[in-house]
C-alpha atoms as a PDB file:
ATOM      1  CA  UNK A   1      -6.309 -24.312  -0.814  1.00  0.00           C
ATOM      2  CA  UNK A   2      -5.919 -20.349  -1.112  1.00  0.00           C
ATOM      3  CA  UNK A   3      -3.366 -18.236  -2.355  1.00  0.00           C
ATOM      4  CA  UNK A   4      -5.835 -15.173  -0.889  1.00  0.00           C
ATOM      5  CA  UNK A   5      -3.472 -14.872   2.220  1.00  0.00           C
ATOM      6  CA  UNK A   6      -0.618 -12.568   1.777  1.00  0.00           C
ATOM      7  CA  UNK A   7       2.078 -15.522   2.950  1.00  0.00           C
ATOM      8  CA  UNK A   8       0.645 -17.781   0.977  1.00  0.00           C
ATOM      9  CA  UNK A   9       0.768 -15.869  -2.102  1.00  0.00           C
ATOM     10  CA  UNK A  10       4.240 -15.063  -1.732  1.00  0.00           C
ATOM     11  CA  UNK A  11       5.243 -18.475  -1.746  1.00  0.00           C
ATOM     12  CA  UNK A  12       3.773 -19.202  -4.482  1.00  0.00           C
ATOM     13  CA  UNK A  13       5.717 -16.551  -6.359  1.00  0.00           C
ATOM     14  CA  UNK A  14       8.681 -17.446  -4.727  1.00  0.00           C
ATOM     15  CA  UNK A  15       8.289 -21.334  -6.134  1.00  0.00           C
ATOM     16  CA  UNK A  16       7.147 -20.087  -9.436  1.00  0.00           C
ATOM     17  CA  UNK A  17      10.074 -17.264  -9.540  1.00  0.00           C
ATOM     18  CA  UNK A  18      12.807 -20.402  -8.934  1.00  0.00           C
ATOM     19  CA  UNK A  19      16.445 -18.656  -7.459  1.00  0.00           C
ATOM     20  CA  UNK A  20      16.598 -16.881 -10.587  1.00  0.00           C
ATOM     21  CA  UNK A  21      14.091 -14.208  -9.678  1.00  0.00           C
ATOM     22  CA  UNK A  22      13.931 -15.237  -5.570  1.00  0.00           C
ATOM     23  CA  UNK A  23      15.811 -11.979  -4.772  1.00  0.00           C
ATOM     24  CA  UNK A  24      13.497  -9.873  -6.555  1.00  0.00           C
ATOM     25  CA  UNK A  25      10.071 -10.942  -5.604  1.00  0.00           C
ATOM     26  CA  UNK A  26      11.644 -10.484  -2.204  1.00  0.00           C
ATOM     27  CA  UNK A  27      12.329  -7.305  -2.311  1.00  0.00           C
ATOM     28  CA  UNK A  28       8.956  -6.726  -4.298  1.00  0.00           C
ATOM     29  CA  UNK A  29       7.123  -7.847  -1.228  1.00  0.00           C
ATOM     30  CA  UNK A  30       8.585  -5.085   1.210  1.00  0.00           C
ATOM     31  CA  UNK A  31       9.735  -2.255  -1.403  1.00  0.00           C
ATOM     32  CA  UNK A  32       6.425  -0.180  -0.556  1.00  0.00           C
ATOM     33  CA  UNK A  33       6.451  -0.565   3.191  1.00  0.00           C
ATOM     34  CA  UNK A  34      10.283   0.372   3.525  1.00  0.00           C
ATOM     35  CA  UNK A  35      10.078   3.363   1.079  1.00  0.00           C
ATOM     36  CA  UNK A  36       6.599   4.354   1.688  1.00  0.00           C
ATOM     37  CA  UNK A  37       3.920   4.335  -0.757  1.00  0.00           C
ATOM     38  CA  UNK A  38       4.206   8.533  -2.199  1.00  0.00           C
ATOM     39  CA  UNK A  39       7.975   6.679  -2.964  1.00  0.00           C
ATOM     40  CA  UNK A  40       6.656   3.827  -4.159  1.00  0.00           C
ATOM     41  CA  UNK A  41       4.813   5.130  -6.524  1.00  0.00           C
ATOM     42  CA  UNK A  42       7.076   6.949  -8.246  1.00  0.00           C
ATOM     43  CA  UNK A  43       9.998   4.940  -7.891  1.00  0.00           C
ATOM     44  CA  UNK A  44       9.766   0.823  -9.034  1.00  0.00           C
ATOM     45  CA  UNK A  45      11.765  -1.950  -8.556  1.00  0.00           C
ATOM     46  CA  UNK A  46      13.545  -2.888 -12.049  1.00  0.00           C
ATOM     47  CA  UNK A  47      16.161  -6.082 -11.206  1.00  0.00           C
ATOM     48  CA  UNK A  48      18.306  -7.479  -9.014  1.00  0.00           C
ATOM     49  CA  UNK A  49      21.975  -8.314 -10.246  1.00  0.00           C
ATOM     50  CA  UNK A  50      24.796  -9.326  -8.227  1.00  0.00           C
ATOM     51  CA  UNK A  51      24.174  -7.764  -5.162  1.00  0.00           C
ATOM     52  CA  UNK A  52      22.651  -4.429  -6.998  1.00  0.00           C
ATOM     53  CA  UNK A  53      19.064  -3.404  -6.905  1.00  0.00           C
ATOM     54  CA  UNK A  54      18.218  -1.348  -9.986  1.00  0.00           C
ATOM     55  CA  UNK A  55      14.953   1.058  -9.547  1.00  0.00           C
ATOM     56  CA  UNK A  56      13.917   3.011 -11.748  1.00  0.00           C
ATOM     57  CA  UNK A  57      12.464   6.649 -10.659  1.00  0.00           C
ATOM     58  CA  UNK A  58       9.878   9.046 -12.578  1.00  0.00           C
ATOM     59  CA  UNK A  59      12.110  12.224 -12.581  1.00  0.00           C
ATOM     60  CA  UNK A  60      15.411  13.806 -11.608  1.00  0.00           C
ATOM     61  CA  UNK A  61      13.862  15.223  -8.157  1.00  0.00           C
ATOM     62  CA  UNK A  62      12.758  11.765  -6.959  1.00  0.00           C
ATOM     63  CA  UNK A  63      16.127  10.348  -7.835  1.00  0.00           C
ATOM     64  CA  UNK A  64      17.743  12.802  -5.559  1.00  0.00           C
ATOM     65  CA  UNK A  65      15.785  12.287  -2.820  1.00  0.00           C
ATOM     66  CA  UNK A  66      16.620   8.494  -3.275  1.00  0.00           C
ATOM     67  CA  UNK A  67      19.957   9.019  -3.323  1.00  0.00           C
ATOM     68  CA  UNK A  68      20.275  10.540  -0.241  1.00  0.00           C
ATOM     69  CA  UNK A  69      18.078   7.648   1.550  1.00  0.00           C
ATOM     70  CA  UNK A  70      20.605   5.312  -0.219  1.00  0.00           C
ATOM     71  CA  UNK A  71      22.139   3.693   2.432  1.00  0.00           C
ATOM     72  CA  UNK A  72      19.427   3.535   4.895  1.00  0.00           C
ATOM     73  CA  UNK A  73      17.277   1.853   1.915  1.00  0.00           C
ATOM     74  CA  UNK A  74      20.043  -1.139   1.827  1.00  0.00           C
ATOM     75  CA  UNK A  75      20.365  -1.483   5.500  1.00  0.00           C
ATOM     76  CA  UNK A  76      16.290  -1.780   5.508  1.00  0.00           C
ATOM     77  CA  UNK A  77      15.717  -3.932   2.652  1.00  0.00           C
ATOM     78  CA  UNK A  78      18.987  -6.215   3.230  1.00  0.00           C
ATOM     79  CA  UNK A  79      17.370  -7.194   6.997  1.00  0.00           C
ATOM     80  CA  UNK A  80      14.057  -7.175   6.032  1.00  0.00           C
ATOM     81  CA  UNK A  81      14.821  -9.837   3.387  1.00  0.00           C
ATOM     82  CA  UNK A  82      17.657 -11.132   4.314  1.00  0.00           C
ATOM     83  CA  UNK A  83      19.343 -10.546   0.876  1.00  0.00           C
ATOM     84  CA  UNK A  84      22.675  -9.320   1.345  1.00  0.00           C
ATOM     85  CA  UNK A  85      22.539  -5.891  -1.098  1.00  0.00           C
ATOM     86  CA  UNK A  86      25.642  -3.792  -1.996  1.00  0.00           C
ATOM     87  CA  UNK A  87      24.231  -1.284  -3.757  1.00  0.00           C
ATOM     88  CA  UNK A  88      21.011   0.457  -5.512  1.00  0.00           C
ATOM     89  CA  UNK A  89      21.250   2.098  -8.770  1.00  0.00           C
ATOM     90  CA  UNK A  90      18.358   4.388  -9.716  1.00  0.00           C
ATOM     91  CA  UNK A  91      17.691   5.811 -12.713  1.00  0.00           C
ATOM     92  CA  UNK A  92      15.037   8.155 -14.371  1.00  0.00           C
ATOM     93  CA  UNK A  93      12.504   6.096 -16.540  1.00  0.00           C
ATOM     94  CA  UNK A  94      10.184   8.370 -18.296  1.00  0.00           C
ATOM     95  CA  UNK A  95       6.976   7.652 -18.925  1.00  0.00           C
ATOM     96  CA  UNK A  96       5.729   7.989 -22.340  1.00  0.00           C
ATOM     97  CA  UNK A  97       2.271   9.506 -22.383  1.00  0.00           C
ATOM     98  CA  UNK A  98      -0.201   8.585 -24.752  1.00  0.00           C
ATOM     99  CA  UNK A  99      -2.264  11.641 -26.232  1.00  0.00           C
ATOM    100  CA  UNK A 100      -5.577  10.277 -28.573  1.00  0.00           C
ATOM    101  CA  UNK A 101      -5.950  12.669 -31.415  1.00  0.00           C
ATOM    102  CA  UNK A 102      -9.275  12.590 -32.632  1.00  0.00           C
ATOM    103  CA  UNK A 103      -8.414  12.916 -36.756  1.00  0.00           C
ATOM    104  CA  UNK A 104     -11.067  15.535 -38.044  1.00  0.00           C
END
């Protein structure tokens, strides 16, 4: 038995996720295909509550563009999961970056 297979992994995330987390991993599975991946990488799936997808985005210019793509982005990712989704609320999550000083 092999989780290798892409459907076969997602199942087992799905059973291991329980309803709690179904929505998510659901939307996981198709975020970077429906947004793209230059999107996807700077834009990340954060939760799912109550019919709202919250993503978090790496700056104010990628949280426009989002915006805009708003309601094409819930039409996509409502059929392709078959989640019904209200709304998506995306936010700016800055990265913290981690400088080494070398003490002399």
């Amino acid at each position: 038995m092999s989780f290798l297979n892409k459907a076969g992994f997602k199942e087992f995330l799905l059973k291991l996720a329980g309803a709690q987390f179904k929505e998510i991993v659901l939307f996981s599975f198709v975020w970077d295909k429906i947004v793209g991946k230059g999107i996807a990488k700077r834009a990340s799936i954060e939760k799912y509550e109550k019919g709202t997808l919250f993503v978090s985005v790496s700056n104010n210019v990628w949280l426009q563009e989002l915006v805009l793509m708003k309601e094409k982005l819930i039409k996509k990712l409502s059929k392709a999961t078959g989640v019904t989704l209200k709304d998506i609320i995306f936010y700016i999550k800055y990265q913290k970056e981690l400088k080494w000083v070398k003490k002399r």
